[in-house]
N, C-alpha and C. Protein backbone atom coordinates (compact mmCIF):
# COMPACT_ATOMS: atom_id res chain seq x y z
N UNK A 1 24.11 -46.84 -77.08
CA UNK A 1 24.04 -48.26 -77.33
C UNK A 1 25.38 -48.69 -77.91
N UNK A 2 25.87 -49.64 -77.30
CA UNK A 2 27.32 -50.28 -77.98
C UNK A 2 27.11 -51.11 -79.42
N UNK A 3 28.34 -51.04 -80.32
CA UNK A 3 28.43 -52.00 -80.96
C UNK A 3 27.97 -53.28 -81.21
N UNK A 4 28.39 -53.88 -79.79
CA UNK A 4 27.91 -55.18 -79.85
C UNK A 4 26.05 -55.18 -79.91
N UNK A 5 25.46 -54.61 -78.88
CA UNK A 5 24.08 -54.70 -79.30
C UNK A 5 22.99 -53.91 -80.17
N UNK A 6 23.78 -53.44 -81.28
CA UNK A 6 23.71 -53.00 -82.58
C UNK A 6 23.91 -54.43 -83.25
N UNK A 7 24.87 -54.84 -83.21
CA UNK A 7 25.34 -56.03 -84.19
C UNK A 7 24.11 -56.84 -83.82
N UNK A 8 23.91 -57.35 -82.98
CA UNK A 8 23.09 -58.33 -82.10
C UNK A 8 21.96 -58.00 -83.04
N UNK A 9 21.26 -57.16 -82.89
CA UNK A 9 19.77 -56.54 -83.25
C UNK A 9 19.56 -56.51 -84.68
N UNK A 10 20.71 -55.86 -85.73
CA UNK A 10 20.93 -55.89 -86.85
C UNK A 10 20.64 -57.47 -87.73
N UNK A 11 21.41 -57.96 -86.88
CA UNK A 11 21.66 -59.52 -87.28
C UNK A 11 19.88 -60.52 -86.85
N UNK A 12 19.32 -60.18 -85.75
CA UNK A 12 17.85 -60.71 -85.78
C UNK A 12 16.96 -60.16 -86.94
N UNK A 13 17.38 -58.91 -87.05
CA UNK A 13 16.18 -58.27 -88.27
C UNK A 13 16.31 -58.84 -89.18
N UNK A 14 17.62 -59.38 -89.82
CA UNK A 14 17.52 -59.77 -91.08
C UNK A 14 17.06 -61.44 -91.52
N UNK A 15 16.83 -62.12 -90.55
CA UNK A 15 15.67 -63.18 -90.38
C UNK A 15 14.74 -63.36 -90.18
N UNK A 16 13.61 -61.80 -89.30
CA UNK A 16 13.13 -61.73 -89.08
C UNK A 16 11.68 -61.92 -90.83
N UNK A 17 10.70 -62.89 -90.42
CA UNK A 17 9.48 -62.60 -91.40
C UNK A 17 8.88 -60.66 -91.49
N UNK A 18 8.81 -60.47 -92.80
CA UNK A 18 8.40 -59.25 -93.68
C UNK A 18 6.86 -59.03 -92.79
N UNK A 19 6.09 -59.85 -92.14
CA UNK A 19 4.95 -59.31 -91.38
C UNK A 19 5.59 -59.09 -89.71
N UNK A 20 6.32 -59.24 -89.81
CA UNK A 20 7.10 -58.57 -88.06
C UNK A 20 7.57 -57.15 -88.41
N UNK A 21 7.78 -56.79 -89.77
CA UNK A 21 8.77 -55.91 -89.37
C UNK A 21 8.19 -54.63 -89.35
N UNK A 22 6.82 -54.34 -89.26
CA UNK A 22 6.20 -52.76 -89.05
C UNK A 22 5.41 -53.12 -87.58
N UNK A 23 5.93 -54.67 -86.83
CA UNK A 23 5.53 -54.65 -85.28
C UNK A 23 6.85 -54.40 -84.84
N UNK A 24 7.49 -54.75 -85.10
CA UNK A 24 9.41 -54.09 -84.44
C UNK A 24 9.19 -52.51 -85.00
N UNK A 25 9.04 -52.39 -85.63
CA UNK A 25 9.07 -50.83 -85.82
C UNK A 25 8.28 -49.92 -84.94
N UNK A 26 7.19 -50.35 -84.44
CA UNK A 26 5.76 -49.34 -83.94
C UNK A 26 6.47 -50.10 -82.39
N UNK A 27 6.80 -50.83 -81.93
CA UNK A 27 7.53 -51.62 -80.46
C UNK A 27 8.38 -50.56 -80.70
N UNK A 28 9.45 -49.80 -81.35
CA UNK A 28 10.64 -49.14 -81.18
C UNK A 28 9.80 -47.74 -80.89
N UNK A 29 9.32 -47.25 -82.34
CA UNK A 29 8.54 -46.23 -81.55
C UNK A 29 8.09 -45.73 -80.47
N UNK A 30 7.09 -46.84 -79.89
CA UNK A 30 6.89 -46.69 -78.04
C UNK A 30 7.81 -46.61 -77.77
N UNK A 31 9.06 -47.19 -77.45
CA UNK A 31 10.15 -47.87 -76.33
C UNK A 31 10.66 -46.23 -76.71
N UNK A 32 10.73 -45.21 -78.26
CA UNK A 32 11.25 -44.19 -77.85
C UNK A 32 10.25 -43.01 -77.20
N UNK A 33 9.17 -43.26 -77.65
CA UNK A 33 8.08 -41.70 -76.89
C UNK A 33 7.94 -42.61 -75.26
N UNK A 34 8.02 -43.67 -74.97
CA UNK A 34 7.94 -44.08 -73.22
C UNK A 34 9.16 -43.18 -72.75
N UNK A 35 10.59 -43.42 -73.19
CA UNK A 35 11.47 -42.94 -72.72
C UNK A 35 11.50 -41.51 -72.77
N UNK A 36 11.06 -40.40 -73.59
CA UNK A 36 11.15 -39.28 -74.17
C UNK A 36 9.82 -38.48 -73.42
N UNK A 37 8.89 -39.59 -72.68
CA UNK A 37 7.56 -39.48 -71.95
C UNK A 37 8.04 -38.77 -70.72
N UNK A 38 9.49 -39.40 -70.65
CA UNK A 38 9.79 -39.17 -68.89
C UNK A 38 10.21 -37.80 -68.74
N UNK A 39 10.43 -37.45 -69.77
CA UNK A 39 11.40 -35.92 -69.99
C UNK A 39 10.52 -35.04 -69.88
N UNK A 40 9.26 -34.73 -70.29
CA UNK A 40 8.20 -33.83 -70.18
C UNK A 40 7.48 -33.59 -68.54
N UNK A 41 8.11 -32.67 -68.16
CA UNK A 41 7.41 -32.51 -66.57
C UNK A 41 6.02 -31.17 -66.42
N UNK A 42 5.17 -31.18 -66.03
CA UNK A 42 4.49 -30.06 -65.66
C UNK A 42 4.80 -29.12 -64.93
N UNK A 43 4.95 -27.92 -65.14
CA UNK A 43 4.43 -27.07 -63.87
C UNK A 43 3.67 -26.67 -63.23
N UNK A 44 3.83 -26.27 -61.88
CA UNK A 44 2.63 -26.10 -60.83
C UNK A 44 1.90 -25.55 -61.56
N UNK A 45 1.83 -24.06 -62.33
CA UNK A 45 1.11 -23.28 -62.78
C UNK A 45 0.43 -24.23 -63.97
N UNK A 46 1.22 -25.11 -64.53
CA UNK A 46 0.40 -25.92 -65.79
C UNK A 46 -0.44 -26.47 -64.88
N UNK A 47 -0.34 -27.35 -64.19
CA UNK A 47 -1.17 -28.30 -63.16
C UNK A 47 -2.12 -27.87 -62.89
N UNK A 48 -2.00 -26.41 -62.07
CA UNK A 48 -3.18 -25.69 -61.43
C UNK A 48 -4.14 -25.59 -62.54
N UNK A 49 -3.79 -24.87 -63.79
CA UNK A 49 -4.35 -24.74 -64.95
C UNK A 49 -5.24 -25.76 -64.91
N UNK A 50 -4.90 -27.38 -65.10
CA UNK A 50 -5.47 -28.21 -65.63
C UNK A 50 -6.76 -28.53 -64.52
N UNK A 51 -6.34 -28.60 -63.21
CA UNK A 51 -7.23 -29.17 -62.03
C UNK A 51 -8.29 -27.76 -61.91
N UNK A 52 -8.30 -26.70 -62.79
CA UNK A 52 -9.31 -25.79 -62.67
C UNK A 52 -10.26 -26.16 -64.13
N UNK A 53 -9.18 -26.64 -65.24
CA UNK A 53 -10.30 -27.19 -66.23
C UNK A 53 -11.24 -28.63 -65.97
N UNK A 54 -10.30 -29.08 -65.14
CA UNK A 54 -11.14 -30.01 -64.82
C UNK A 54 -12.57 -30.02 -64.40
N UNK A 55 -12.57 -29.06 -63.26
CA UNK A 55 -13.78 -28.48 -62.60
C UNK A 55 -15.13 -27.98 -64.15
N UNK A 56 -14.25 -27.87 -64.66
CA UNK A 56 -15.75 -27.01 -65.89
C UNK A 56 -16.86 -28.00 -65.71
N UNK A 57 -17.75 -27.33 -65.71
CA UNK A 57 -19.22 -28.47 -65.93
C UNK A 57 -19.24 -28.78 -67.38
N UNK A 58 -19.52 -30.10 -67.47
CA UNK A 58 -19.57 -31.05 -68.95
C UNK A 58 -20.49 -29.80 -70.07
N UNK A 59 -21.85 -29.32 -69.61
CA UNK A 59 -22.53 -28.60 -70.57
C UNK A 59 -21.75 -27.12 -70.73
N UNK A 60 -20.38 -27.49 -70.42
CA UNK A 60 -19.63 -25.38 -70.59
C UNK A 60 -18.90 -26.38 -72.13
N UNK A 61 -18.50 -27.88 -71.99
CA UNK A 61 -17.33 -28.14 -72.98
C UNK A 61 -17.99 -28.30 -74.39
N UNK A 62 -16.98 -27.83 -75.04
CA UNK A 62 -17.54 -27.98 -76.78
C UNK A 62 -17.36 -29.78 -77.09
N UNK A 63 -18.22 -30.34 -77.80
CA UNK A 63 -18.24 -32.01 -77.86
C UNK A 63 -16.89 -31.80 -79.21
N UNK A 64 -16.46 -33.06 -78.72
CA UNK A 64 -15.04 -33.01 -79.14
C UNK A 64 -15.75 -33.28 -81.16
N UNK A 65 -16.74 -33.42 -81.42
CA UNK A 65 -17.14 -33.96 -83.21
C UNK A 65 -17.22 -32.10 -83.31
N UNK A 66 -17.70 -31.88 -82.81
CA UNK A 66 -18.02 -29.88 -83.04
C UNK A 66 -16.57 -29.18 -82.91
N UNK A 67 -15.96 -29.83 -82.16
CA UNK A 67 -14.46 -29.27 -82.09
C UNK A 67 -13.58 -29.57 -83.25
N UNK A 68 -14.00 -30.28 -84.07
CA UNK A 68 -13.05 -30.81 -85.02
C UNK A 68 -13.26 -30.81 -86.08
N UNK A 69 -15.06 -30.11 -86.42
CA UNK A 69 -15.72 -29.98 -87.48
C UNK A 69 -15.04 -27.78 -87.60
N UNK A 70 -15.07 -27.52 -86.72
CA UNK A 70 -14.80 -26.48 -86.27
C UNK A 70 -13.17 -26.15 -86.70
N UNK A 71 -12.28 -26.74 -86.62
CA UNK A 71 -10.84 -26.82 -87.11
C UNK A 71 -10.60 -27.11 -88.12
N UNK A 72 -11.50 -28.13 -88.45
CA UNK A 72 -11.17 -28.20 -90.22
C UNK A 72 -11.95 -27.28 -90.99
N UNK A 73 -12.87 -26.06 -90.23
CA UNK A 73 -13.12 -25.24 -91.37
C UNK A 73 -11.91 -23.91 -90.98
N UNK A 74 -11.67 -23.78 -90.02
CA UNK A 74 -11.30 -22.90 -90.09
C UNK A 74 -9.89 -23.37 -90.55
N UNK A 75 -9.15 -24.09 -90.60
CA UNK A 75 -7.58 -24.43 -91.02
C UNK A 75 -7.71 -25.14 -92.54
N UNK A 76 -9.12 -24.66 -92.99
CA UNK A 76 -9.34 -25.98 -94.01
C UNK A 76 -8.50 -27.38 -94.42
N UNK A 77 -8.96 -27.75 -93.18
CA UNK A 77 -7.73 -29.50 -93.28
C UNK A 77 -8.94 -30.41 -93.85
């Protein structure tokens, strides 16, 4: 990013109202995990992986409240 639209951006924030400024913040956030989204590719072998979990029948999966009751004992979080 250049100077100039640093300056630019710098200079809106500081007019900006105190209830905008944790929606410009969580807007920047996205705009960086969208961009940082694109970088993460699968591999075939991940893929295959996934399109075979897919297939599981619903009564093989642990319900995601048992899955998490389940992690916080064992990691005690």
């Amino acid at each position: 990013m250049n100077t100039k639209a640093i300056d630019q951006i710098n200079n809106k924030l500081k007019v900006i109202p105190d209830s905008l400024v944790n929606d410009v913040l969580q807007y920047l956030e996205f705009l960086y995990f969208k961009n940082r989204a694109n970088e993460f590719v699968l591999t075939d072998e991940q893929i295959n992986l996934l399109d075979k979990r897919s297939e599981t029948p619903i009564g093989n999966c642990v319900p995601a409240d048992k899955l998490m009751a389940n992690l916080k004992n064992k990691y005690s979080v």
